[in-house]
Protein backbone atom coordinates (compact mmCIF):
# COMPACT_ATOMS: atom_id res chain seq x y z
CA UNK A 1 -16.48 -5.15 12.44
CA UNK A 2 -14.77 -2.23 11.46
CA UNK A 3 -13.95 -0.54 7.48
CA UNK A 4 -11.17 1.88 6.83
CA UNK A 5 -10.20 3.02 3.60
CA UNK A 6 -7.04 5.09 2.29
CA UNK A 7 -5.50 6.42 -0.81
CA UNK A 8 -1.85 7.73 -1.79
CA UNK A 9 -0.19 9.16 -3.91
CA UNK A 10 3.19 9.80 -5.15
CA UNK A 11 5.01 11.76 -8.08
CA UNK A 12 7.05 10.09 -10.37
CA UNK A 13 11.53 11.55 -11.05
CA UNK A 14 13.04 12.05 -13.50
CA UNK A 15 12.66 10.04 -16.54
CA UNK A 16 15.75 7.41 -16.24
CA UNK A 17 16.00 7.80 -12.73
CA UNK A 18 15.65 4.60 -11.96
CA UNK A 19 15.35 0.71 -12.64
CA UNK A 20 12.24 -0.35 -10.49
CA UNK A 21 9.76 0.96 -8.23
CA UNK A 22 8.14 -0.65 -5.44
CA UNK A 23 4.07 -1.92 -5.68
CA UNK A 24 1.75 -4.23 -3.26
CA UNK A 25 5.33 -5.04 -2.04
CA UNK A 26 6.94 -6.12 -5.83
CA UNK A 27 9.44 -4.38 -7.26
CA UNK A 28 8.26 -3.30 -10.91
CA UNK A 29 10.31 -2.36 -13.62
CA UNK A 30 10.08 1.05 -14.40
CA UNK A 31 12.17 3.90 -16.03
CA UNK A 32 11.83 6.40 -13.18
CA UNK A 33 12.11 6.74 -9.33
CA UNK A 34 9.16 7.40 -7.06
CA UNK A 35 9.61 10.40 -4.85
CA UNK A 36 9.19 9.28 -1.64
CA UNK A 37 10.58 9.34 1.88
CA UNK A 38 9.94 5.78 1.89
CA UNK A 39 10.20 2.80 -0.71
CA UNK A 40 7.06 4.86 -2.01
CA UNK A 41 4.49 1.64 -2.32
CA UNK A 42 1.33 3.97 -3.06
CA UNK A 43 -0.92 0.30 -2.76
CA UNK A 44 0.91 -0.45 0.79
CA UNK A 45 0.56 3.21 1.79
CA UNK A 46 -3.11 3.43 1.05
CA UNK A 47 -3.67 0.00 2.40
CA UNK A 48 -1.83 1.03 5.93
CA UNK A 49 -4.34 4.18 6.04
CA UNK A 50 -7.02 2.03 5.80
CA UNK A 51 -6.46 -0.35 8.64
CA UNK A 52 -5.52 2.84 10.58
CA UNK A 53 -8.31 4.20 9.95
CA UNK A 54 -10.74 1.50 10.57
CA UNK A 55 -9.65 1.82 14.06
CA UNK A 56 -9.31 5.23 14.01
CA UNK A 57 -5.82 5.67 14.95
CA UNK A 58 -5.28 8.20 12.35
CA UNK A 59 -2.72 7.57 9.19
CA UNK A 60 0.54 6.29 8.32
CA UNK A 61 2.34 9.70 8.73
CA UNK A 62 0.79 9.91 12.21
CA UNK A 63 3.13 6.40 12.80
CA UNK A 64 6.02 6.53 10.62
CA UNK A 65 6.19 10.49 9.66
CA UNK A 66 8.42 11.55 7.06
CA UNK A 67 10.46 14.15 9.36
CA UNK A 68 11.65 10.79 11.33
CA UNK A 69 15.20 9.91 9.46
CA UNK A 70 14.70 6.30 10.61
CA UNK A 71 11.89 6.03 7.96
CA UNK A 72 14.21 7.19 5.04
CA UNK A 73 13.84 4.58 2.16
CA UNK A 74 11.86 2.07 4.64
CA UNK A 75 10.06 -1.07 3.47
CA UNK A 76 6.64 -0.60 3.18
CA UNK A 77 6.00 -3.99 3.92
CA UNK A 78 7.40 -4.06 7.30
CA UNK A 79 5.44 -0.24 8.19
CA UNK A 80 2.29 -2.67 6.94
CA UNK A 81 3.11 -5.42 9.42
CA UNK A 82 3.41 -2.66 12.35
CA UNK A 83 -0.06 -1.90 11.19
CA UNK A 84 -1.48 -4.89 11.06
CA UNK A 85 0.25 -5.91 14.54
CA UNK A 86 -0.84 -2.51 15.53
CA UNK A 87 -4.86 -3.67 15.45
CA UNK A 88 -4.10 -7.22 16.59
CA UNK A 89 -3.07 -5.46 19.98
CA UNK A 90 -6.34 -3.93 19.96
CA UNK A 91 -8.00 -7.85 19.07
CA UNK A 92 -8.98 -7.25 15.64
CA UNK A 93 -7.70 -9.04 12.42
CA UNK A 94 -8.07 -8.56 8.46
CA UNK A 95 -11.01 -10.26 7.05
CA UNK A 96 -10.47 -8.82 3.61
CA UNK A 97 -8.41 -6.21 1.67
CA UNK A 98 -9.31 -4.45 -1.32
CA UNK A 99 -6.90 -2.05 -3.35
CA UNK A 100 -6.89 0.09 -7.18
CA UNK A 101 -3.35 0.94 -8.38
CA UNK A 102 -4.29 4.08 -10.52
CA UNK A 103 -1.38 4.99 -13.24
CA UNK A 104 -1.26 5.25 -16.88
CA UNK A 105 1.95 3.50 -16.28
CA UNK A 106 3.68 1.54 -15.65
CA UNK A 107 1.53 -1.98 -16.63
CA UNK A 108 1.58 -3.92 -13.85
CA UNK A 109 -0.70 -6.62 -15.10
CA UNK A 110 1.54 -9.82 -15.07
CA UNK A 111 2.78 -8.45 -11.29
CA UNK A 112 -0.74 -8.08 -9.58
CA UNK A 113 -1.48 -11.99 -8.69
CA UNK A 114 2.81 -11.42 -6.68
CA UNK A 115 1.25 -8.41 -5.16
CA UNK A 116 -1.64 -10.07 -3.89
CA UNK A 117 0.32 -13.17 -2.18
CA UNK A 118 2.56 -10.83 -0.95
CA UNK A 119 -0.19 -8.60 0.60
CA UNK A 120 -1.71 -11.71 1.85
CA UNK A 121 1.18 -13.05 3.74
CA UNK A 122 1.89 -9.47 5.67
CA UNK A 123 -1.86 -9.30 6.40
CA UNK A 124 -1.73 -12.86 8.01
CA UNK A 125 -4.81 -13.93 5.74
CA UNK A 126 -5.35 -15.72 2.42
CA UNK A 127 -4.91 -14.74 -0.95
CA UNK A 128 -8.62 -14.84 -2.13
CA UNK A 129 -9.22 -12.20 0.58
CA UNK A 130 -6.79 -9.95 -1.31
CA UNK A 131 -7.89 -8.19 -4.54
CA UNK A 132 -5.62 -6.06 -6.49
CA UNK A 133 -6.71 -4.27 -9.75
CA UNK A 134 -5.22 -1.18 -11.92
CA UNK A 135 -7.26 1.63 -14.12
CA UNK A 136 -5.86 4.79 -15.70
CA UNK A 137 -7.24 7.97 -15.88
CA UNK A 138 -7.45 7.69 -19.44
CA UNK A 139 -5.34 10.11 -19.94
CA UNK A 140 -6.88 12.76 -17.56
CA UNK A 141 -4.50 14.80 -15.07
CA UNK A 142 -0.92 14.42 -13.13
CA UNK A 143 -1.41 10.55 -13.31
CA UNK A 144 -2.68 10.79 -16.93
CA UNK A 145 0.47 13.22 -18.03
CA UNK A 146 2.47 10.13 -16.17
CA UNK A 147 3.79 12.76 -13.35
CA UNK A 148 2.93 10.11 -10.74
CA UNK A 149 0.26 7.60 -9.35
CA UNK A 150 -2.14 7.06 -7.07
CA UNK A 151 -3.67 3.88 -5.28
CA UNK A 152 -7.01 3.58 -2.80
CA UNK A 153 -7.61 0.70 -0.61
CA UNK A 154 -10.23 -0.66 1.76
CA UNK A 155 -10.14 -2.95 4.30
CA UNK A 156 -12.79 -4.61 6.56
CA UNK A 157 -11.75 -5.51 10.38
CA UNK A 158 -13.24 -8.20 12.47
CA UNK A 159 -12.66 -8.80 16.39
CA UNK A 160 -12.84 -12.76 16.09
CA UNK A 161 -10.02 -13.86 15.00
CA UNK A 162 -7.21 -11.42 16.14
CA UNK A 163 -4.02 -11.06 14.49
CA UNK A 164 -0.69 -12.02 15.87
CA UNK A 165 1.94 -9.77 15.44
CA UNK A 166 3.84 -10.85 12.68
CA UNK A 167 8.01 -10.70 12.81
């Protein structure tokens, strides 16, 4: 068995930048843009550094860096399947995923039971081995002063079941 865990963080635009940004793979209505060289899913992000990390094969910038035009605006979803497919090579599979979304805002209570099926179904496992959960800072620093958000994420690894690569 194997743990990894990860955390990410982005900075929010300008206010009215945008319609929706992208978290646990949902888009979320939201006033501003997420500055990002990706889709800038903080929760996918941290989640991807975890399962890199459990195997130690460093983080997601190592894999999909942000000087590599290809990954402009890419779908965090399909850099987590790579992952995941990534560690299946190496016969290990997901038991379990664990992740905070850490923002003042936006609420993302009525999205958090989409994020978790939709976690669930790149990972390759079932949704009760998915939790997803949000805190503030209460008001405390960049992500208090809404400038951004943050997310962590831990996942435990197991070699008995591998992964298959999913398309």
């Amino acid at each position: 068995m194997r743990i990894g865990t990860g955390f990410d963080a982005h900075r929010f635009g300008d206010p009215e930048s945008g319609q929706q940004i992208m978290l646990g793979g949902v888009a979320v209505p939201w006033h501003r843009t997420v500055i990002a060289h990706s889709d800038g899913d903080v929760l996918l992000h941290a989640l991807c550094d975890a399962i890199l990390g459990a195997m130690a094969l460093g983080d997601i910038g190592q894999h999909f860096p942000d000087t590599d035009p290809g990954y402009s605006g890419a779908d965090s979803r399909q850099l987590l399947r790579a992952c995941v497919a990534k560690v299946g090579q190496l016969g290990m599979s997901v038991v379990n995923a664990d992740m905070t979304l850490i923002a003042e805002r936006p609420k993302v209570a009525a999205y958090v039971k989409e994020m978790a099926k939709t976690i669930a179904l790149d990972l390759g496992v079932d949704v009760d081995r998915v939790s997803v959960k949000a805190t503030t800072t209460e008001k405390m620093g960049f992500i208090g002063r809404e400038e951004g958000l943050a997310a962590q994420a831990v996942v435990l690894l197991d070699a008995r079941a591998p992964v298959q690569a999913l398309a």
